[in-house]
Protein backbone atom coordinates (compact mmCIF):
# COMPACT_ATOMS: atom_id res chain seq x y z
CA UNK A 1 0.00 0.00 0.00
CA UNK A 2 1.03 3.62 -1.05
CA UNK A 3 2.13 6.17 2.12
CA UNK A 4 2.67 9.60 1.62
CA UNK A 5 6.64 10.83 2.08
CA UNK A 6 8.41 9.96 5.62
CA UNK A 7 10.64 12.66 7.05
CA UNK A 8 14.27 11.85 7.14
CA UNK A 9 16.71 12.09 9.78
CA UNK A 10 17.42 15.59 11.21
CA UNK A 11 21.47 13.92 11.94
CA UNK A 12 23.84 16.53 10.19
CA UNK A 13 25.19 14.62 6.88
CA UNK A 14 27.71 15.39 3.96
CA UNK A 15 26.37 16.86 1.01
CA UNK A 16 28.71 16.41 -1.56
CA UNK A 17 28.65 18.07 -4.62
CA UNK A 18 31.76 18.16 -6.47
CA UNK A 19 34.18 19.46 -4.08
CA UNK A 20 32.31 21.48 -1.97
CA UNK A 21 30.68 19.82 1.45
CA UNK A 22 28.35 21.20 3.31
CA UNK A 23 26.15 19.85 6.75
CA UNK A 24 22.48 20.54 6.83
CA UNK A 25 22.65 22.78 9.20
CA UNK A 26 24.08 25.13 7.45
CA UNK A 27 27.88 25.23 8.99
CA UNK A 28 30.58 24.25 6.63
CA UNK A 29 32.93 20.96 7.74
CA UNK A 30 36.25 22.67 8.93
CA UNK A 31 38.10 19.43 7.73
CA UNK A 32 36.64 19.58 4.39
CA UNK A 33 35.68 23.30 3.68
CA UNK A 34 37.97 25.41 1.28
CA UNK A 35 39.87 28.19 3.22
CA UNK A 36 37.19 30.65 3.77
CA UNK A 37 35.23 32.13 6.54
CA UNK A 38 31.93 32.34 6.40
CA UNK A 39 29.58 34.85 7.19
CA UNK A 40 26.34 35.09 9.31
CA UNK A 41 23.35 34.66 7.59
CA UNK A 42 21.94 37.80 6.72
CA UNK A 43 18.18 38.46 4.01
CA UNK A 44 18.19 35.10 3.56
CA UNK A 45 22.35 34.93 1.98
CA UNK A 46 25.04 32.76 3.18
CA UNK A 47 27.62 35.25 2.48
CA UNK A 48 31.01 33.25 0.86
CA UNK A 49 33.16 35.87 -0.64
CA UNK A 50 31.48 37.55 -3.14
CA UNK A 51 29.48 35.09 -4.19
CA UNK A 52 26.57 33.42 -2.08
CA UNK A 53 23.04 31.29 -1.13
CA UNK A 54 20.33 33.07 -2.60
CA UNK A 55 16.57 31.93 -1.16
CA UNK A 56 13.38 32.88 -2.58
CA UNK A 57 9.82 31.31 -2.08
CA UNK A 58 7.78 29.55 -5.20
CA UNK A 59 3.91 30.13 -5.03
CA UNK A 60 1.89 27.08 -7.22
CA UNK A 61 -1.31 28.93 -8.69
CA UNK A 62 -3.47 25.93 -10.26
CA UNK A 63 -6.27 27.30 -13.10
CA UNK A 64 -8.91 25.37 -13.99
CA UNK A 65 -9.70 25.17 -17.60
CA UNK A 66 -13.44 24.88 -18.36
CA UNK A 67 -13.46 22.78 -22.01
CA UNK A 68 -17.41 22.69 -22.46
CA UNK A 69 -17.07 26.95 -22.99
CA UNK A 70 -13.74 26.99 -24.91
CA UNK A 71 -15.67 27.92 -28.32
CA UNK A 72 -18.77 29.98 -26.00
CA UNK A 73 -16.79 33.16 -25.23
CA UNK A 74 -14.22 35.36 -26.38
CA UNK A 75 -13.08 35.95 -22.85
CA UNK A 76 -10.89 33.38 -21.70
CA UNK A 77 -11.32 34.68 -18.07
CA UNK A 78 -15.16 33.46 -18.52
CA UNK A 79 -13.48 29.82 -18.56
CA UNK A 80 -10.31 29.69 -16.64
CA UNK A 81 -10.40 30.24 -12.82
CA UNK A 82 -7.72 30.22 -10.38
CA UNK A 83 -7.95 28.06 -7.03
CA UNK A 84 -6.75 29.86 -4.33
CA UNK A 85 -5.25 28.19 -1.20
CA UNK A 86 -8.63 27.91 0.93
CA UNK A 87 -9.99 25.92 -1.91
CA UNK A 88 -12.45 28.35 -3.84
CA UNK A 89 -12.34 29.37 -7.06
CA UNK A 90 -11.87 33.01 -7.55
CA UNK A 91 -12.05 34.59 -11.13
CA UNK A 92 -9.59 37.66 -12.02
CA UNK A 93 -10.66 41.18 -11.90
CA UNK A 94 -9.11 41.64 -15.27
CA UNK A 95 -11.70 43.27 -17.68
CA UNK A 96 -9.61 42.61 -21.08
CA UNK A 97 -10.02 39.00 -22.85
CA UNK A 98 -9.13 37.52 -26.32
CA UNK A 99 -9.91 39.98 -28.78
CA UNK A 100 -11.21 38.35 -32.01
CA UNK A 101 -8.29 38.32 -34.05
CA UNK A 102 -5.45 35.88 -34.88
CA UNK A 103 -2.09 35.77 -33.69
CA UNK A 104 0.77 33.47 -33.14
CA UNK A 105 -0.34 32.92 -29.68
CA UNK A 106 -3.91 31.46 -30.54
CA UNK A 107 -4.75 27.29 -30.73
CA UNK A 108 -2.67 27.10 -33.90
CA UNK A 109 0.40 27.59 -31.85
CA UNK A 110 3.36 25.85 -33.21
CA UNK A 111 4.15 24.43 -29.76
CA UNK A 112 1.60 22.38 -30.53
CA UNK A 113 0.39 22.14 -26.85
CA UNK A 114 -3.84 22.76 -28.15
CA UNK A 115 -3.22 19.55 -30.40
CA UNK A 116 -2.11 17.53 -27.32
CA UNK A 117 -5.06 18.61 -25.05
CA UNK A 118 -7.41 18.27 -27.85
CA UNK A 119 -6.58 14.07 -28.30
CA UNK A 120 -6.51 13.82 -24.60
CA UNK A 121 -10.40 15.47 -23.95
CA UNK A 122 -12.92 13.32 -24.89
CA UNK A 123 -15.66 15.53 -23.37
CA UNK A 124 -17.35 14.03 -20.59
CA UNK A 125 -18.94 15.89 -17.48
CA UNK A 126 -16.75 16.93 -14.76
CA UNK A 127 -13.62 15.85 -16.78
CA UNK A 128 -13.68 18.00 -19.20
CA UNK A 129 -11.80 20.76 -16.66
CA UNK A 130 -8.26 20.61 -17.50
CA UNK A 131 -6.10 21.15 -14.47
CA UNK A 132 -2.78 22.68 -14.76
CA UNK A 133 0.03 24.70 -12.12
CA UNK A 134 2.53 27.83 -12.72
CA UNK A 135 5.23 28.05 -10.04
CA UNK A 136 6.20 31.60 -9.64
CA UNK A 137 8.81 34.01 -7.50
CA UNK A 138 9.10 37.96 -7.06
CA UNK A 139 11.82 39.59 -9.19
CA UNK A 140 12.77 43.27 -10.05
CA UNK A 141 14.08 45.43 -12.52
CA UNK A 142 16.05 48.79 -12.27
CA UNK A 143 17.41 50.86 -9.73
CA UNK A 144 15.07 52.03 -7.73
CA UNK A 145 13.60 48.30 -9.02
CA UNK A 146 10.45 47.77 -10.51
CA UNK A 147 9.02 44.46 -8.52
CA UNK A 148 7.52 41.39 -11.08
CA UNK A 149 6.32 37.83 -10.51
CA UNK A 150 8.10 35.32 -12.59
CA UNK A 151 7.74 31.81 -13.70
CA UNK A 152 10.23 29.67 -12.12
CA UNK A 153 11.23 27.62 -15.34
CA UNK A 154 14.13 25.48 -16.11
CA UNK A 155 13.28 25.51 -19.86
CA UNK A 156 13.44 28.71 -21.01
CA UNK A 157 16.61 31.04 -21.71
CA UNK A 158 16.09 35.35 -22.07
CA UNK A 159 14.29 37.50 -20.36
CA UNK A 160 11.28 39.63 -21.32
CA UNK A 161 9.99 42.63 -19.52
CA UNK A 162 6.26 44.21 -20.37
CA UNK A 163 7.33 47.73 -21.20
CA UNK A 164 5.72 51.41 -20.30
CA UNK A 165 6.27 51.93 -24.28
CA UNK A 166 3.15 50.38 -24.92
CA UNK A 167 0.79 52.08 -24.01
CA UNK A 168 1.64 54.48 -26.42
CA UNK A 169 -0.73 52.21 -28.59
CA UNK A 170 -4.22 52.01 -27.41
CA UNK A 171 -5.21 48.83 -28.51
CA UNK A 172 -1.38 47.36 -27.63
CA UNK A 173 -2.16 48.89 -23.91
CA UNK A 174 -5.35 46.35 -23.79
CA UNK A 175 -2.61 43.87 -23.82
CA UNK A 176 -0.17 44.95 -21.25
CA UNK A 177 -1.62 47.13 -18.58
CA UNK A 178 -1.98 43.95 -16.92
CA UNK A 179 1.29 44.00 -15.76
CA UNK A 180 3.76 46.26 -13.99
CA UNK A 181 5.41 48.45 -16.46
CA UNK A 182 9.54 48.87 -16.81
CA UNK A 183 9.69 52.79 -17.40
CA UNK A 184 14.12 52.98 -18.56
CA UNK A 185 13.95 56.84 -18.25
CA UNK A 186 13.50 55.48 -14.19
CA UNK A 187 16.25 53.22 -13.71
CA UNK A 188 19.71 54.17 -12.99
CA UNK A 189 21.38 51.50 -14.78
CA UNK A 190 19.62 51.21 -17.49
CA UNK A 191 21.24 50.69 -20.69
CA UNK A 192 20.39 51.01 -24.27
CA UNK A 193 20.31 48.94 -27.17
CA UNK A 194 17.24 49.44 -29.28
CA UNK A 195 17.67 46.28 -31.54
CA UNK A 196 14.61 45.24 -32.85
CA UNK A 197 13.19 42.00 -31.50
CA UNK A 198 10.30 39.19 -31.16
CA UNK A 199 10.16 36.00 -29.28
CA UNK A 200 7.72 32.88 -28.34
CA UNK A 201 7.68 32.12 -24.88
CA UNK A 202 6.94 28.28 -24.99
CA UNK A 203 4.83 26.96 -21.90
CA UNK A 204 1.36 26.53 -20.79
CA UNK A 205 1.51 29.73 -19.72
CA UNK A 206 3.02 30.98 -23.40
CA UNK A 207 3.35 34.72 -24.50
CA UNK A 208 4.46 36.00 -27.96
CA UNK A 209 6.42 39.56 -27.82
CA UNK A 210 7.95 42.23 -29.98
CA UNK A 211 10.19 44.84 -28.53
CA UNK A 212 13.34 46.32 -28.41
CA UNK A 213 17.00 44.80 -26.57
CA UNK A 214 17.94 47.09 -23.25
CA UNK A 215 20.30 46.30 -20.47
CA UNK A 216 19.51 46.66 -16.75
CA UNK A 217 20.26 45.19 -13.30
CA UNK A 218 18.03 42.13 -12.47
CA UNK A 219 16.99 41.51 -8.85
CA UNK A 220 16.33 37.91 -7.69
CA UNK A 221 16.12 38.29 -3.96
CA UNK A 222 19.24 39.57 -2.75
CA UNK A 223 21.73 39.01 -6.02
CA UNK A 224 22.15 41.80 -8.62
CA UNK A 225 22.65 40.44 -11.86
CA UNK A 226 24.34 43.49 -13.95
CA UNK A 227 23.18 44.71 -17.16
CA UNK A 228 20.94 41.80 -17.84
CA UNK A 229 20.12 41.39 -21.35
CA UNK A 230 15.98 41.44 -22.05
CA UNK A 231 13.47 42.59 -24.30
CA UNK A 232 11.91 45.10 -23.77
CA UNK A 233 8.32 44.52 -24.82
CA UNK A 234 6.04 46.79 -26.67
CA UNK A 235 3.55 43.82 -28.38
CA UNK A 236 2.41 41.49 -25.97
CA UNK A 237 0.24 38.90 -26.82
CA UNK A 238 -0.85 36.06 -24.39
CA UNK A 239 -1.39 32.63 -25.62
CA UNK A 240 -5.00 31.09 -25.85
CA UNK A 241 -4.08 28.72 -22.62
CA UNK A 242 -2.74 31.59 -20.56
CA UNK A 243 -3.89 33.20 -17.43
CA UNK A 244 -1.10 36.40 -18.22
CA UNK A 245 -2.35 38.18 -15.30
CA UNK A 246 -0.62 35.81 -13.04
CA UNK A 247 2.81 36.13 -13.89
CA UNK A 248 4.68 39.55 -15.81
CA UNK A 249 8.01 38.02 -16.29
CA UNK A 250 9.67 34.58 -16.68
CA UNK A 251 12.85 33.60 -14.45
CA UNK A 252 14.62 31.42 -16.99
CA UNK A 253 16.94 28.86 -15.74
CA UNK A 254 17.95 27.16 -18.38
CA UNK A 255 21.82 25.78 -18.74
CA UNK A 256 22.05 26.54 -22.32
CA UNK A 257 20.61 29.41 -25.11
CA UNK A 258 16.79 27.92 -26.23
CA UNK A 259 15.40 27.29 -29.38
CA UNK A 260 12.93 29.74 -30.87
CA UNK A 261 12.13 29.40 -34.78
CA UNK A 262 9.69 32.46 -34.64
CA UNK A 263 12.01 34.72 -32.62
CA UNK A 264 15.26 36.40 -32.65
CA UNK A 265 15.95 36.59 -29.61
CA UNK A 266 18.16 34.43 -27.68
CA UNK A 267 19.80 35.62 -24.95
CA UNK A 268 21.51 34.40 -21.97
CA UNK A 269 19.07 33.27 -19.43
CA UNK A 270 19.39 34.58 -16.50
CA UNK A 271 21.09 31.34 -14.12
CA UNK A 272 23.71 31.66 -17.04
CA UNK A 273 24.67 35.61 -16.06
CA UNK A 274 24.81 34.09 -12.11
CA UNK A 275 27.34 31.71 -13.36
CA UNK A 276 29.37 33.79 -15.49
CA UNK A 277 29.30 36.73 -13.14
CA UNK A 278 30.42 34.32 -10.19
CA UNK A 279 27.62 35.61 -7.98
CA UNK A 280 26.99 32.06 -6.95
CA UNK A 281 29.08 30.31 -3.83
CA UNK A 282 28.13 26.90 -6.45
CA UNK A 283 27.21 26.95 -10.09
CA UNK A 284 23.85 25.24 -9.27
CA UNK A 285 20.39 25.90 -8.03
CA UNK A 286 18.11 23.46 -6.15
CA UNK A 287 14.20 23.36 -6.75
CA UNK A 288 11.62 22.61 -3.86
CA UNK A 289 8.47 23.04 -5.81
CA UNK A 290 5.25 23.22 -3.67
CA UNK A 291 3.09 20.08 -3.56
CA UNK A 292 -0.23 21.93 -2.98
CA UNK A 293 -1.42 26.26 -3.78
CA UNK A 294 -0.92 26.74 -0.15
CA UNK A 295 1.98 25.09 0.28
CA UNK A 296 5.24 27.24 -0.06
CA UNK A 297 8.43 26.39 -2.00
CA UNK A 298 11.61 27.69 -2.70
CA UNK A 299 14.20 27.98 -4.70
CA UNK A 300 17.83 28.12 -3.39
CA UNK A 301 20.46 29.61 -5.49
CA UNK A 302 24.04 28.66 -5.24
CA UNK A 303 23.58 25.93 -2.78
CA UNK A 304 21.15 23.77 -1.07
CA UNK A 305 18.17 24.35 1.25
CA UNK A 306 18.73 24.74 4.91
CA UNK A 307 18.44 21.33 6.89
CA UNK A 308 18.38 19.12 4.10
CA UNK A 309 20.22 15.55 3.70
CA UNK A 310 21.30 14.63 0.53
CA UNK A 311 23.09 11.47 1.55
CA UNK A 312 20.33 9.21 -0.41
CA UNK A 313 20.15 11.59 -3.40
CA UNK A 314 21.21 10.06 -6.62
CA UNK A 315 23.12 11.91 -9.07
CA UNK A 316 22.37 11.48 -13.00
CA UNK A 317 24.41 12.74 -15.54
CA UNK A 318 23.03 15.26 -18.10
CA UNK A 319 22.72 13.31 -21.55
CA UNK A 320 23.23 15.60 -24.65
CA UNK A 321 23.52 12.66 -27.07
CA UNK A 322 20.25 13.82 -28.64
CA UNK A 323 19.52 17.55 -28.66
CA UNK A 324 16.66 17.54 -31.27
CA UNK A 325 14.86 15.40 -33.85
CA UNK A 326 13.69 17.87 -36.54
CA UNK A 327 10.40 18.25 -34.68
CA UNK A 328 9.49 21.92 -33.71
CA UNK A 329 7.99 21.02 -30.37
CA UNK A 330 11.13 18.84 -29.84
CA UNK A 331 14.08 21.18 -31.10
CA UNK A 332 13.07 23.94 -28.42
CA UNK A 333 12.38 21.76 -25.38
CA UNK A 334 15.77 19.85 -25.11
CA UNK A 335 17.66 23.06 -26.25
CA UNK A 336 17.75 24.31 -22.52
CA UNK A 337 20.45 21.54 -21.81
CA UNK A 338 18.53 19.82 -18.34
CA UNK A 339 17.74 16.69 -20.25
CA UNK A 340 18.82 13.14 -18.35
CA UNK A 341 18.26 9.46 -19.78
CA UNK A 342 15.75 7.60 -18.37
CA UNK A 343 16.25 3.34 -19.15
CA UNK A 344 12.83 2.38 -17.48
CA UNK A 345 9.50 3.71 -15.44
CA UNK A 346 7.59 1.22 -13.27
CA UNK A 347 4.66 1.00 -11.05
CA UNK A 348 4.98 -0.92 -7.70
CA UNK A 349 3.48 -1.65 -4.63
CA UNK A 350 7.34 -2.38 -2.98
CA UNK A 351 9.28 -0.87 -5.14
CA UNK A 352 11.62 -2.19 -6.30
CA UNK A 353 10.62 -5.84 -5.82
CA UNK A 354 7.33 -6.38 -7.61
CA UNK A 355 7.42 -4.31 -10.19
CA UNK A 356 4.75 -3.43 -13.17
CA UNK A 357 7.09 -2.01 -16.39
CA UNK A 358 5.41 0.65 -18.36
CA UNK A 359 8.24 2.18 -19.92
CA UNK A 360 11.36 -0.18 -21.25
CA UNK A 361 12.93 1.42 -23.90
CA UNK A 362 15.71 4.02 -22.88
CA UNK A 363 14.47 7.57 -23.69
CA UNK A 364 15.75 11.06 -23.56
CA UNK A 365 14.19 12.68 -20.13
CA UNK A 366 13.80 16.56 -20.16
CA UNK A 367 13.59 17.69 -16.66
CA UNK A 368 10.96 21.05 -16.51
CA UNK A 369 9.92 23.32 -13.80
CA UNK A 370 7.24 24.50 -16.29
CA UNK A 371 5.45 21.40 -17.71
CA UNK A 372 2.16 20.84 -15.81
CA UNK A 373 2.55 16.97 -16.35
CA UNK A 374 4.27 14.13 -17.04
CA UNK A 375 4.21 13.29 -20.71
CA UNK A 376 4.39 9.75 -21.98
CA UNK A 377 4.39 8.26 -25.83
CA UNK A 378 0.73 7.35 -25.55
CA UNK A 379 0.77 3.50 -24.32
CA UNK A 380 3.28 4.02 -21.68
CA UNK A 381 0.30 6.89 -20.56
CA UNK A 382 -2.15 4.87 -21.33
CA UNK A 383 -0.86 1.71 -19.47
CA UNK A 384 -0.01 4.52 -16.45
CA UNK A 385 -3.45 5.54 -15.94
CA UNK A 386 -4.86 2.12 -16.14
CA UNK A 387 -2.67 1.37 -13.50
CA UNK A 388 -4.60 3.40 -11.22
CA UNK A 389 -7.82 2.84 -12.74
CA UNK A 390 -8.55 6.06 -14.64
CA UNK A 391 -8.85 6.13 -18.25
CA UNK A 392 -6.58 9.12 -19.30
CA UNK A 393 -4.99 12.08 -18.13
CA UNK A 394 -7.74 14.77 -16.08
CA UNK A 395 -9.36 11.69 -14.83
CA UNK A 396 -9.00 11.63 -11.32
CA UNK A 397 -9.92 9.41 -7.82
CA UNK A 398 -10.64 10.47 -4.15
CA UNK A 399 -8.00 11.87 -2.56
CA UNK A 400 -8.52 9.56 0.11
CA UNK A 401 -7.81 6.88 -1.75
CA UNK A 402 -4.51 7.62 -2.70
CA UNK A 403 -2.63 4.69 0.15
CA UNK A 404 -4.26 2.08 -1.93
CA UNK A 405 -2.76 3.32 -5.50
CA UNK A 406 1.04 2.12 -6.82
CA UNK A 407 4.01 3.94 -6.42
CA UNK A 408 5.88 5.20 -9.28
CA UNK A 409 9.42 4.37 -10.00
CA UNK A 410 12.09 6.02 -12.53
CA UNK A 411 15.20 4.51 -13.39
CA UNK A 412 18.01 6.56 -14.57
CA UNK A 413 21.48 7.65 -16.66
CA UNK A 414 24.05 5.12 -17.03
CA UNK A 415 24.62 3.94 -13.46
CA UNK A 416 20.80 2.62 -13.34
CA UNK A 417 19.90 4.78 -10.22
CA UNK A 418 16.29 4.77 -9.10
CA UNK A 419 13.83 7.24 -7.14
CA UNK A 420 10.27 6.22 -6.48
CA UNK A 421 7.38 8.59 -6.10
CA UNK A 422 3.99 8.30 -3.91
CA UNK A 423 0.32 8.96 -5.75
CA UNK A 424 1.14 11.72 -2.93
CA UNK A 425 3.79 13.44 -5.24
CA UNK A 426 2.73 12.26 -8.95
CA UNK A 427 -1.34 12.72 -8.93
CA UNK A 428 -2.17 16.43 -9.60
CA UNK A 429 -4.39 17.89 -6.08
CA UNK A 430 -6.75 20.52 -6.59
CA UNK A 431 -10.28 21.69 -5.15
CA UNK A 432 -13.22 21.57 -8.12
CA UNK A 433 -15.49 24.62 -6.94
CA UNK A 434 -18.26 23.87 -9.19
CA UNK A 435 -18.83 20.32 -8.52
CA UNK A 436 -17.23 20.68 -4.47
CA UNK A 437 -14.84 18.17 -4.94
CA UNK A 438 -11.22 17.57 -3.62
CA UNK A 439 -9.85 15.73 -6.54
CA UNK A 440 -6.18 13.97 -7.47
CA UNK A 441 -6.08 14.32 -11.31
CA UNK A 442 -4.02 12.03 -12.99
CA UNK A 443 -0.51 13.71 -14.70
CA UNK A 444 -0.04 10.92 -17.16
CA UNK A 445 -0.25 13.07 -20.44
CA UNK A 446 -0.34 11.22 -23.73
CA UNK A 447 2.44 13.06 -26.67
CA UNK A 448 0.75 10.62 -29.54
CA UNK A 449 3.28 11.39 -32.38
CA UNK A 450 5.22 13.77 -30.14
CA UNK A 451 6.74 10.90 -27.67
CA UNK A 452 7.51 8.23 -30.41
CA UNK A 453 10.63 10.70 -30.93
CA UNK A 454 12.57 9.01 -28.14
CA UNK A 455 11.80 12.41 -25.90
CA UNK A 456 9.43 12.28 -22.96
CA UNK A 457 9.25 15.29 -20.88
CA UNK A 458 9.04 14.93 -16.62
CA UNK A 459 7.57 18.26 -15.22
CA UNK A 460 6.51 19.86 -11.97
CA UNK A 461 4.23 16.53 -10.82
CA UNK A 462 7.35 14.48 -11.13
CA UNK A 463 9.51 17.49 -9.04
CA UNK A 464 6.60 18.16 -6.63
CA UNK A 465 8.28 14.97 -4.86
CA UNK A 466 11.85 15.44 -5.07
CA UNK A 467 14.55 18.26 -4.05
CA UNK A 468 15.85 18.44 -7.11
CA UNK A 469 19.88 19.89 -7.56
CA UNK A 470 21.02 21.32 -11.32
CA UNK A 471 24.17 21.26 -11.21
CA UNK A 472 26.00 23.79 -14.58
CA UNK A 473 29.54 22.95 -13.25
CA UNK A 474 29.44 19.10 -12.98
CA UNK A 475 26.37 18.89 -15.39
CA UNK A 476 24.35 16.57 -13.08
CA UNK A 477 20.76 16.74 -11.88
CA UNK A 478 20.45 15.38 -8.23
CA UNK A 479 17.15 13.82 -6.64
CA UNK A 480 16.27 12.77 -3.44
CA UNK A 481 13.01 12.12 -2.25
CA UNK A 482 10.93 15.36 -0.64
CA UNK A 483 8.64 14.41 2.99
CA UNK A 484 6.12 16.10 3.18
């Protein structure tokens, strides 16, 4: 029988990763650390040097996507509603909606993400709701800094800013008054650049801009990351899936430059200016991402979470051996460089004794912050959900049933390494308001032509579970299981 996540054992433990060891509670070995001395903590930094443990909390906002009015109303506020942590749906205040006019942005996306949901909805009653999480953090811009809320996502590269410039248009300014607006004439360190650009944010939550290159200092909690390279956006246009009033900004994270066949923009994301400015104490971030809306998260910058073990975390190699397969959808996904193998998934009651195989062919894993699910070729999703007797993905059970469902276990890189999941950590919990339900939706999503590529992608149901360490230097991710 399934039990949720145990916690582990509070005894101080080495963390090692690479040369660096650190105890979990907080104090550096004096046998093993290099010859510095460290400095109080102080906002949330562990001062080393110049360079430093950044912390910053992730909030999970789950929207509910209402199928049965997707073709009823132009306002996609009409059918999307965000759950808030006591459990009730509240819709946004917002006033603007989808205009009636096409742009990239609309179902015939090229990410192909409307194609997907379309095969998995069959239409039927209380399933037709789609269920899906963004994980965000507050950033700034500029000095005095203009404060945003950005996706936490591991996929994506540059940086895009809504700008004051827009409103210069008034039907652009329907668009973007949403948001905060970046005002250069403001900052102090604002830089100019004025090349003309465009990009497609990629996600769930996708945007399509136009704008113009400018430099500034970017805030992420206590770092300054100087003269940042971002668009500045004057065109803003929210994809049909996306709740833009949640989020004005996207943190990316990603190792390397991303793919982006409609834009020309590709700049350094921003983890890549904390590397190559040195601001962090380790070239590496670790991701806690929150189970639950009102459960908090956090992302730790430079080093690991205080009063963590990572004694049983196993470390997997990244795997660039395929970066791409001609596909659209699959050239920009593995192009952020956090992409592991992955030799075999299996579904157990004691794992790993009795084991049911659903996936046995080795496959290229990309590991994102910003996928809502966990997406299968479609009979390793299909044989996943029948495993815990739903039908497809957005079918869901009782919550309280969860102890009597299978575990789920992934087998990694070239070392065969394993970590197991609970129906705790891999089935999708949210609160239907119109039908008063506590539900646990299944994350098994089915990529039809997309996963016979030999890509599958593991997002934020498969992290909920885990700490999760990228490492840039070593070019490992680390997991170890999460208690909750």
């Amino acid at each position: 029988m399934a039990q949720p996540p145990q916690p582990t054992s509070n005894d101080p433990l080495h963390c090692d990763l690479g040369d660096k060891y650190i105890n979990i509670d907080g104090r550096f070995d004096q046998a093993e650390r290099r010859e510095i001395d460290a400095q109080p903590m102080v906002s949330s930094i562990l001062a080393l040097g110049e360079a430093g443990v950044f912390r910053l909390p992730i909030t999970r906002t789950t929207i509910g996507w209402d199928f049965r009015f997707s073709y009823e109303s132009a306002h996609k506020y009409d059918r999307q509603a965000v759950l808030t942590p006591n459990h009730r749906v509240q819709h946004s205040p917002v006033s603007h909606g989808i205009k009636n006019k096409r742009y990239p942005g609309d179902r015939n996306s090229a990410s192909g993400l409307w194609d997907i949901f379309n095969a998995e909805k069959s239409y039927r009653g209380d399933n037709d709701i789609v269920f899906w999480s963004i994980y965000t953090t507050p950033v700034s811009i500029g000095n005095p800094s203009l404060k945003l809320n950005a996706v936490v996502d591991t996929s994506w590269g540059p940086l895009f800013i809504p700008s004051a410039n827009c409103t210069y248009d008034d039907y652009e300014k329907d668009h973007c008054l949403v948001h905060p607006l970046y005002n250069s004439s403001l900052s102090s360190t604002y830089r100019e650049n004025l090349t003309a650009t465009k990009l497609a944010y990629w996600s769930y939550s996708g945007v399509y801009t136009k704008g113009s290159i400018s430099l500034d200092s970017l805030h992420v909690g206590d770092l300054e990351i100087k003269e940042q390279e971002f668009e500045e956006a004057t065109w803003w246009r929210a994809g049909y899936l996306t709740r833009d009033d949640l989020f004005d900004a996207v943190l990316g994270l990603a190792l390397h430059r991303t793919f982006d066949e409609w834009g020309n923009f590709s700049a350094p994301s921003p983890f890549q200016n904390m590397v190559d400015q040195e601001l962090l104490d380790e070239d590496l971030f670790t991701l806690q991402l929150p189970r639950t809306d009102h459960e908090r998260g956090e992302i730790t910058l430079g080093g690991l979470p205080e009063n963590v073990t990572c004694n049983k975390f196993i470390d997997v190699p990244l795997d660039h051996s395929k970066d791409s397969s001609g596909d659209r959808f699959w050239d920009f996904y593995p192009s952020n460089g956090w992409k592991i193998s992955v030799q075999n998934i299996s579904m157990c009651y004691d794992c790993p004794y009795t084991t049911r195989p659903i996936l046995t062919e080795e496959h290229i894993a990309i590991i994102s912050s910003s996928h809502p699910y966990i997406s299968l070729p479609s009979e390793v999703a299909k044989k996943a959900n029948e495993y815990i007797g739903l039908k497809e993905m957005m079918d869901w059970i009782d919550c309280e049933d969860r102890s009597s469902l299978l575990d789920l276990m992934f087998t990694f890189g070239p070392n065969g390494e394993s970590i197991t999941l609970t129906p705790w950590d891999y089935l999708i919990e949210v609160y239907d308001d119109l039908y008063e339900q506590l539900k646990c939706v299944s994350a098994f999503q089915n990529l039809e032509g997309y996963g016979e590529q030999g890509f599958i992608i593991l997002g934020a149901p498969f992290l909920n579970g885990v700490y999760s360490v990228w490492d840039a230097e070593r070019e490992y991710i680390s997991f170890g299981n999460r208690p909750m």
